[in-house]
Protein backbone atom coordinates (compact mmCIF):
# COMPACT_ATOMS: atom_id res chain seq x y z
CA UNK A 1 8.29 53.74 -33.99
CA UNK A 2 10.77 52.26 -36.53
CA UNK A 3 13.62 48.87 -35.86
CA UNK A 4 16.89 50.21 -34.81
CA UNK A 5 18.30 47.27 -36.58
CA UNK A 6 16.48 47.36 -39.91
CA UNK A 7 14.70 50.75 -40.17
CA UNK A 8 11.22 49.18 -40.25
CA UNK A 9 8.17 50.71 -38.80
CA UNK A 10 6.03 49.86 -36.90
CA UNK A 11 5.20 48.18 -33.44
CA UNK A 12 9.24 46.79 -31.84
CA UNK A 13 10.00 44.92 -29.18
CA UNK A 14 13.22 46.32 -27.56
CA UNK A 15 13.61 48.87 -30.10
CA UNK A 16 13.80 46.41 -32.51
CA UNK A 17 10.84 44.73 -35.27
CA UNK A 18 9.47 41.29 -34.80
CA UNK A 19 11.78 39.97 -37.44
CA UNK A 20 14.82 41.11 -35.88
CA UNK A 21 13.53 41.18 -32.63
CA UNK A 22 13.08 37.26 -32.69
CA UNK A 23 16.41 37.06 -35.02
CA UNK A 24 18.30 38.47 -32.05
CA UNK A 25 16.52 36.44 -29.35
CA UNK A 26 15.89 32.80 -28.43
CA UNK A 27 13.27 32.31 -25.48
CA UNK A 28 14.12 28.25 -24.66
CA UNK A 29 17.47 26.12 -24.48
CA UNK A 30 18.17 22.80 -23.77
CA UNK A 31 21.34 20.87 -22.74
CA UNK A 32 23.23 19.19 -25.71
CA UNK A 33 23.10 15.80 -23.81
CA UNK A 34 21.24 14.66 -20.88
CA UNK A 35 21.31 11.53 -18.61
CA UNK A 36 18.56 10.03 -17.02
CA UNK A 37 19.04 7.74 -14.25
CA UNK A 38 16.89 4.56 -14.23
CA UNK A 39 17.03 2.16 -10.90
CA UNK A 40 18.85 -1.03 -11.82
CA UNK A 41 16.00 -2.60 -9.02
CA UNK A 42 13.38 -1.24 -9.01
CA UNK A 43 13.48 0.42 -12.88
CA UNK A 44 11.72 3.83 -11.33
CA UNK A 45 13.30 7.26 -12.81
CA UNK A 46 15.00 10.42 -11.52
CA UNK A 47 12.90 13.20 -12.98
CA UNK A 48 13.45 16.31 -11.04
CA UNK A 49 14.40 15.14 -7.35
CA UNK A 50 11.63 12.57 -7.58
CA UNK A 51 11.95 8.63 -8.66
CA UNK A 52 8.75 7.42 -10.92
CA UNK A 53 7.68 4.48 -11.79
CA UNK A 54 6.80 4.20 -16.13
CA UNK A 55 5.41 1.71 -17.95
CA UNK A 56 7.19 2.69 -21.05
CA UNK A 57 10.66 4.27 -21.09
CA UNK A 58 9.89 6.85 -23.49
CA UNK A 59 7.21 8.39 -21.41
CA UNK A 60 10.26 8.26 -18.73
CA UNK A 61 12.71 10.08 -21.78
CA UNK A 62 9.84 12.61 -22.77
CA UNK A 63 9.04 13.90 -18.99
CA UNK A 64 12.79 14.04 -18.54
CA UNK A 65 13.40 16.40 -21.56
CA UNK A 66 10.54 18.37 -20.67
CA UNK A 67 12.01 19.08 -17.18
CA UNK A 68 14.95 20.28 -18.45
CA UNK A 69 13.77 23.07 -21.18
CA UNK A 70 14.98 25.95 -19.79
CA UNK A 71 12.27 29.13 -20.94
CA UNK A 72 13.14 32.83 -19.94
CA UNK A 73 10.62 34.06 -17.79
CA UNK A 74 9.71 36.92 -20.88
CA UNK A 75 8.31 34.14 -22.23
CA UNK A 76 5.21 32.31 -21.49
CA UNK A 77 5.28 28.75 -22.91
CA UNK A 78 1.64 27.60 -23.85
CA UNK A 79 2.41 24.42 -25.93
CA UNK A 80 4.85 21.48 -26.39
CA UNK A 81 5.33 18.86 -28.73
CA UNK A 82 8.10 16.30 -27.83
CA UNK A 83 9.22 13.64 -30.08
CA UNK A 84 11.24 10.70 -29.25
CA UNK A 85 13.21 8.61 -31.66
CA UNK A 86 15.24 5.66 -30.23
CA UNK A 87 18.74 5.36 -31.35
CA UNK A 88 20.28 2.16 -29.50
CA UNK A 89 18.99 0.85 -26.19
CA UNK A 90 19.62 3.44 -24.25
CA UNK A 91 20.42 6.32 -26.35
CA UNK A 92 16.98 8.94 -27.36
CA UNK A 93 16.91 11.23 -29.67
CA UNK A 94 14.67 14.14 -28.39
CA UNK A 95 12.84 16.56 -30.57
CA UNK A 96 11.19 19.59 -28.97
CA UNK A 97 8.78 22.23 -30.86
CA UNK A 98 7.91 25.33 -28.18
CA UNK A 99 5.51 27.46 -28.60
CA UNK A 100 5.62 31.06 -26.68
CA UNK A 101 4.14 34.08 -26.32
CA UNK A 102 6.28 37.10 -25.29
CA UNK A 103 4.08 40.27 -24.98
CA UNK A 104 1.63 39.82 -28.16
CA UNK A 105 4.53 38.37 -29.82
CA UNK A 106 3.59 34.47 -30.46
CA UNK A 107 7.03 32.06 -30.79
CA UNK A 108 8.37 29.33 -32.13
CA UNK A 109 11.24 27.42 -31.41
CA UNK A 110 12.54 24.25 -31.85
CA UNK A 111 15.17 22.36 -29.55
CA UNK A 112 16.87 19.13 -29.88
CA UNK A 113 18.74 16.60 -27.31
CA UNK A 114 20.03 13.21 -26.68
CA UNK A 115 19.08 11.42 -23.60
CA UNK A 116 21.37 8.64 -22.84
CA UNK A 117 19.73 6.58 -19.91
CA UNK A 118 22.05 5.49 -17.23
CA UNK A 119 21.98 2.24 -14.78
CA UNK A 120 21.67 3.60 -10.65
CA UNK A 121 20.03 2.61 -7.92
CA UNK A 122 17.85 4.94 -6.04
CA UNK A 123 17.94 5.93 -2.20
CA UNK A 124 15.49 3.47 -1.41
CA UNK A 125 16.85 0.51 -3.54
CA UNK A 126 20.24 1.49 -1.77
CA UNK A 127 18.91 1.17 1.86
CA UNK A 128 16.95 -2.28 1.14
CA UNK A 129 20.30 -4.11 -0.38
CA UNK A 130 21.73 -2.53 2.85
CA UNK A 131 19.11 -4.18 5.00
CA UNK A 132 18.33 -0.28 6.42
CA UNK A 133 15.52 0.15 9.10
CA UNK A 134 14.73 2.09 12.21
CA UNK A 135 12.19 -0.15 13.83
CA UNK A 136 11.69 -4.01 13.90
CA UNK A 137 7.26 -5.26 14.35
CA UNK A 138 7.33 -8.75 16.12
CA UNK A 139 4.49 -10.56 15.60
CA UNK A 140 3.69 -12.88 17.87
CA UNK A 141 0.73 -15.31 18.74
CA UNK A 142 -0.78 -15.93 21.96
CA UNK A 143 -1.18 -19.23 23.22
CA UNK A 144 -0.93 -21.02 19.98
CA UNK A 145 1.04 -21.43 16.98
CA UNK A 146 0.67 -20.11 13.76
CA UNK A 147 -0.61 -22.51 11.67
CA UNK A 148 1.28 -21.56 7.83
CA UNK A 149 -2.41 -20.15 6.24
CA UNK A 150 -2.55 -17.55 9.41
CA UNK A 151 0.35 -16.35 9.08
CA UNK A 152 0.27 -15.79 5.01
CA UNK A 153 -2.65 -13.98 6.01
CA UNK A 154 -1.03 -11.38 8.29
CA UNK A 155 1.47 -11.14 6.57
CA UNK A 156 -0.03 -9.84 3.95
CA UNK A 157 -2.26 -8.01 5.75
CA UNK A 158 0.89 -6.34 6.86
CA UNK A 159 2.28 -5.89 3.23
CA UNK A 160 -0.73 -4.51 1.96
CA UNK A 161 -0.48 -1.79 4.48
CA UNK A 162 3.01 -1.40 3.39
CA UNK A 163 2.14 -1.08 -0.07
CA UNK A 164 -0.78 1.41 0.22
CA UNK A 165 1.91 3.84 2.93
CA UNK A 166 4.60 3.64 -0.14
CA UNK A 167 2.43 4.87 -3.07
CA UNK A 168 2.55 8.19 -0.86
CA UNK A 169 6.36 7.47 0.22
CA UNK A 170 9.36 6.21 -1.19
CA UNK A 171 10.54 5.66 2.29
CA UNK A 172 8.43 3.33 3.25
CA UNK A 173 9.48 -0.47 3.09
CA UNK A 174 9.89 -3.70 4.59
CA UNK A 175 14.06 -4.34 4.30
CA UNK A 176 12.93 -7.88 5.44
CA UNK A 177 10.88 -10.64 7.33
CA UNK A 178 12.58 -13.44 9.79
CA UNK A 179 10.73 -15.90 11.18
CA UNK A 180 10.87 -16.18 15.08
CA UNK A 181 9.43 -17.49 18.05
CA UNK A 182 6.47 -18.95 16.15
CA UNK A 183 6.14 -15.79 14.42
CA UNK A 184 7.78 -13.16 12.84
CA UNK A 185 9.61 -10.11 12.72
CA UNK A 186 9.08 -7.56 10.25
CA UNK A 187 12.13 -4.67 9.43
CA UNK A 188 10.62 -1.71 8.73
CA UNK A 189 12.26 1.57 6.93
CA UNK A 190 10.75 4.30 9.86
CA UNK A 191 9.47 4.38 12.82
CA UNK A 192 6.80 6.24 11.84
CA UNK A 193 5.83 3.25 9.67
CA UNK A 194 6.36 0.94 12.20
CA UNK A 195 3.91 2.40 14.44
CA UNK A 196 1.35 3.02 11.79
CA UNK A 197 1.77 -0.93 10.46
CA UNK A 198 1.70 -2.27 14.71
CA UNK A 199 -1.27 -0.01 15.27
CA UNK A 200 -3.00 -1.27 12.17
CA UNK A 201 -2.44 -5.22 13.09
CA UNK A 202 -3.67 -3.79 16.41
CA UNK A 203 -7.09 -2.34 15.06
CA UNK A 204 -7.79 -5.55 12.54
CA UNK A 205 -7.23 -8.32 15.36
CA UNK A 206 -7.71 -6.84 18.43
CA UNK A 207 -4.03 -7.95 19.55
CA UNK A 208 -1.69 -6.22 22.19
CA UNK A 209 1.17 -3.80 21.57
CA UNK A 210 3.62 -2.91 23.31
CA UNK A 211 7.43 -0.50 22.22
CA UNK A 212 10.40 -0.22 23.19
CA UNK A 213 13.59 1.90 22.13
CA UNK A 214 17.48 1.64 22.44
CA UNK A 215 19.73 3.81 21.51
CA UNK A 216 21.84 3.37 18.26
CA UNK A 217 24.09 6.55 18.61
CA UNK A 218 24.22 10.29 17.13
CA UNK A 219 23.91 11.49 13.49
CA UNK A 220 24.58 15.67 13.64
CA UNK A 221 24.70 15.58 17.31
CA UNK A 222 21.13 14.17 17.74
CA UNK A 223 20.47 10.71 19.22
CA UNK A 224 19.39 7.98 17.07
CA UNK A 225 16.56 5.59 18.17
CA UNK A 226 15.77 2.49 16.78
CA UNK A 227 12.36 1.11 18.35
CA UNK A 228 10.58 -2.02 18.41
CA UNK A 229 7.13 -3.21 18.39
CA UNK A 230 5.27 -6.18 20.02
CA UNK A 231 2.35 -6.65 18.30
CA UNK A 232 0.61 -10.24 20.23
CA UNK A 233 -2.10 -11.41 18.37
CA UNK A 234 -5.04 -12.57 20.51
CA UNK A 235 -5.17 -16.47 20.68
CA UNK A 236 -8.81 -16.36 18.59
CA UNK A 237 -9.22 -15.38 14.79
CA UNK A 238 -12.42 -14.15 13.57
CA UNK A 239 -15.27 -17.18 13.27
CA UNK A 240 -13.31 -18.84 15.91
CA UNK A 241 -15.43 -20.64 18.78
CA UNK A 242 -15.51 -19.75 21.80
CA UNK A 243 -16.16 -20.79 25.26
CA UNK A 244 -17.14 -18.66 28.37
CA UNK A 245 -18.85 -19.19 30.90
CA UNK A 246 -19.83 -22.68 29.99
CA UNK A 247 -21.44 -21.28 26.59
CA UNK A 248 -20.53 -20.80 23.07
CA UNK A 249 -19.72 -17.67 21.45
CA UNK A 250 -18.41 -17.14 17.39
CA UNK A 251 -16.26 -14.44 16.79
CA UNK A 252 -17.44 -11.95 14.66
CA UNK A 253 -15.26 -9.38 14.28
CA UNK A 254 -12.05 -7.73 16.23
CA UNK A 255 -11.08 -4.34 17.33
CA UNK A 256 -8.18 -2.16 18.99
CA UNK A 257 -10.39 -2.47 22.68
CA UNK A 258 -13.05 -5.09 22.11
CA UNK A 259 -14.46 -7.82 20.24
CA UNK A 260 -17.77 -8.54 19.22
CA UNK A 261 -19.44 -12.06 18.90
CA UNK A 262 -22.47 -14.27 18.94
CA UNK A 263 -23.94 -16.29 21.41
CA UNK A 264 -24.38 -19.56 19.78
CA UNK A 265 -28.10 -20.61 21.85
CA UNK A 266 -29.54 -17.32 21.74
CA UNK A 267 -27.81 -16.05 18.43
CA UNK A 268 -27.52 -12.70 20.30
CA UNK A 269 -24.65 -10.19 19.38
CA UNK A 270 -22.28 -8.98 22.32
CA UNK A 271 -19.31 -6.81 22.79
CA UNK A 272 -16.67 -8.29 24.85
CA UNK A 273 -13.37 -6.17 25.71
CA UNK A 274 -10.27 -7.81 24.55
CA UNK A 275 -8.95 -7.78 28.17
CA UNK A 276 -11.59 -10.25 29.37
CA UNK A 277 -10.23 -12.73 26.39
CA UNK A 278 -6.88 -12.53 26.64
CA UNK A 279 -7.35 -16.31 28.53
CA UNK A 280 -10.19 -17.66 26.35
CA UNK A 281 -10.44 -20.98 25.25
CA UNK A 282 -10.93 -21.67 21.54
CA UNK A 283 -12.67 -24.83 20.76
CA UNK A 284 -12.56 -24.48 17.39
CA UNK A 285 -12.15 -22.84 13.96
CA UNK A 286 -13.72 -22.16 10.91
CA UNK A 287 -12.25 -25.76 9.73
CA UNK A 288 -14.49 -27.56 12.32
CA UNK A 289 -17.35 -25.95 10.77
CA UNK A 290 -19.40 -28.11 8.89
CA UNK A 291 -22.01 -28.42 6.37
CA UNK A 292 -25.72 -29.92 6.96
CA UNK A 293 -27.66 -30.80 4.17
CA UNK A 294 -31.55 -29.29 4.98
CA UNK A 295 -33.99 -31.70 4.87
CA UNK A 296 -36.93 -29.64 6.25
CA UNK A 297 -37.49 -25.69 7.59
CA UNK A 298 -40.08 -23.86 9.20
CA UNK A 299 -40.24 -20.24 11.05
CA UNK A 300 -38.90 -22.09 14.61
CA UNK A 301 -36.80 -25.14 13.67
CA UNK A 302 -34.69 -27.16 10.83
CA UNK A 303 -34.74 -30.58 10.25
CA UNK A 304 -31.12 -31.69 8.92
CA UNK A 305 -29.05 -34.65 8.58
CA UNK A 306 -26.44 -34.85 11.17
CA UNK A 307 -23.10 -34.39 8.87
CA UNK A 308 -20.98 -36.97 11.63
CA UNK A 309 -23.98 -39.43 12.30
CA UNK A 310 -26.09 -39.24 9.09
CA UNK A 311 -29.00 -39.09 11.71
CA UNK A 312 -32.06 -36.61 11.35
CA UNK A 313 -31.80 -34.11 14.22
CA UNK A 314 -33.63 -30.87 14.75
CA UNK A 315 -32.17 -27.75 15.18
CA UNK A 316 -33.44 -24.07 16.37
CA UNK A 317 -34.24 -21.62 13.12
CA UNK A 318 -32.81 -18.30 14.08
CA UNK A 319 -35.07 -15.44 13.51
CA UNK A 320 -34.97 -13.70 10.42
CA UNK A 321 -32.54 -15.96 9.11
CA UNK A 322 -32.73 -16.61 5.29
CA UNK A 323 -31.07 -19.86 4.16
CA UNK A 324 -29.46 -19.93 0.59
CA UNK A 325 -28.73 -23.65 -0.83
CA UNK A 326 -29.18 -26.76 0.29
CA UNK A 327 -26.93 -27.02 3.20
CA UNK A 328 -26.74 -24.34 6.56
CA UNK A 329 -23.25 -24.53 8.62
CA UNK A 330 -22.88 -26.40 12.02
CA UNK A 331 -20.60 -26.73 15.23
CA UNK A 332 -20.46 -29.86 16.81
CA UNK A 333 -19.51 -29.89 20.41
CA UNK A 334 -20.36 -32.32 23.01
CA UNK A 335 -22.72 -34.52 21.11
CA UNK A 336 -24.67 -31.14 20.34
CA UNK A 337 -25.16 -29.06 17.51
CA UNK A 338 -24.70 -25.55 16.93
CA UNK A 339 -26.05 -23.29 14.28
CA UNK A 340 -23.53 -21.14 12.91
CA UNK A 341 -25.28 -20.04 9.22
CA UNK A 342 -24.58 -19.69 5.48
């Protein structure tokens, strides 16, 4: 076989010899200019049809100009070197080296742009400054108020849960929080989300939900809902105390249907559903708790210093219990003492 072109022999691609085979070819191509749009909130980048977040803008310029070299589909592209050099503050100047294979044939090419980087504002960015959402979570207590370290703490319970949804989904946001009725209502971007956040608050304090829906109108001749969600927290926190039936019980940890908790005399563990303490009586909180310095211990009993009286009172030792410090934790209620632990 000889080049059509030159006369050569020898192995051709298209009838024609690698020299004037690849003189008569180029396998990649690039856009003179390109623009890359950078969110003037939340600084994330349009690379493809997705927004990303980069540390370093140049990353952000390299990624783009890699998604937009064009290779013919001859041509199998096994390596790229891209380098960036700034020219102003948002002006790149992109510099591409390709390296190809077509048939046994290997290529090189290099390819040059400018990426100018231009100030947007994403989907997202655009529904928050709107204030969009599709369903509303009230949080509400029962029976008392929040006091402001509770509700910091659900709240960002509620953020967190937020956060971990949107590192899967750009659509997922709080458009923002008003306080109300001694708690608070939280506007959510879906209802999806809304659910998933009520449900959550639902599982991690036992509290009780309840939705609703109204309709908002049509979008492509389908209705448009917007629903809301009554999350009611339960009017005890974990290492609350108790009382029912004329004994003490500390909370030790919530659920969706029930709660479990200790029996302050016998120190025995029991599962309570949350519908028997919708009505319970807290008689105190973690910040009634106090600390007891130890003065003696054996297998059955302790021997501290009352932390109210200063007097030396005797307490029961709960089995298997291992102390660590000086001090174990008390309730006092009705002139008695309760253990509660480390």
């Amino acid at each position: 076989m000889f080049c059509v072109k030159c006369g050569r022999e020898g192995r051709t691609y298209g009838a024609l010899c690698p020299e004037c085979f690849l003189q008569s070819n180029r396998f990649t191509s690039i856009p003179e200019f390109l623009d890359l749009n950078v969110c003037a909130h939340c600084s994330e980048y349009l690379i493809g049809k997705q927004w990303k977040y980069y540390g370093d803008e140049v990353e952000a310029v390299k990624d783009y100009a890699t998604e937009n070299l064009q290779a013919r589909q001859d041509g199998r592209l096994y390596d790229l070197e891209v380098g960036v050099q700034r020219m102003d503050a948002k002006h790149y100047q992109v510099h591409l080296v390709a390296r190809l294979m077509h048939d046994d044939l290997e290529v090189e090419e290099t390819l040059d742009t400018t990426v100018r980087v231009r100030r947007n504002v994403c989907p997202k960015c655009n529904k928050i400054q709107g204030n969009y959402f599709e369903s509303i979570v009230q949080v509400r207590p029962s029976d008392r108020r929040f006091s402001d370290e509770e509700k910091e703490q659900v709240l960002n319970r509620a953020m967190d849960y937020v956060r971990g949804v949107a590192k899967e989904s750009r659509e997922a946001f709080i458009a923002k929080v008003v306080q109300e009725h001694g708690g608070f209502d939280l506007y959510v971007s879906t209802i999806a989300l809304g659910k998933g956040l009520s449900r959550d608050l639902v599982s991690t304090y036992g509290a009780e939900y309840k939705e609703s829906s109204s309709l908002q109108g049509q979008k492509d001749g389908h209705d448009i809902y917007r629903v809301t969600y009554l999350v009611r927290l339960p009017p005890y926190r974990v290492r609350d105390i108790l009382l029912i039936n004329k004994r003490l019980y500390m909370v030790h940890s919530t659920g969706p249907q029930s709660a479990k908790v200790r029996d302050l005399k016998s120190n025995e563990m029991i599962v309570v559903p949350n519908s028997e303490l919708r009505e319970v009586n807290v008689v105190g909180t973690r910040k009634d708790v106090l600390d007891a310095v130890v003065l003696t211990e054996t297998e059955r009993e302790f021997q501290i210093m009352h932390p109210l009286t200063f007097k030396t009172v005797e307490i029961r030792h709960p089995r298997n219990f291992e102390r660590k410090g000086d001090t174990i934790k008390v309730f006092p209620y009705e002139g008695d003492l309760y253990f509660i632990g480390n």
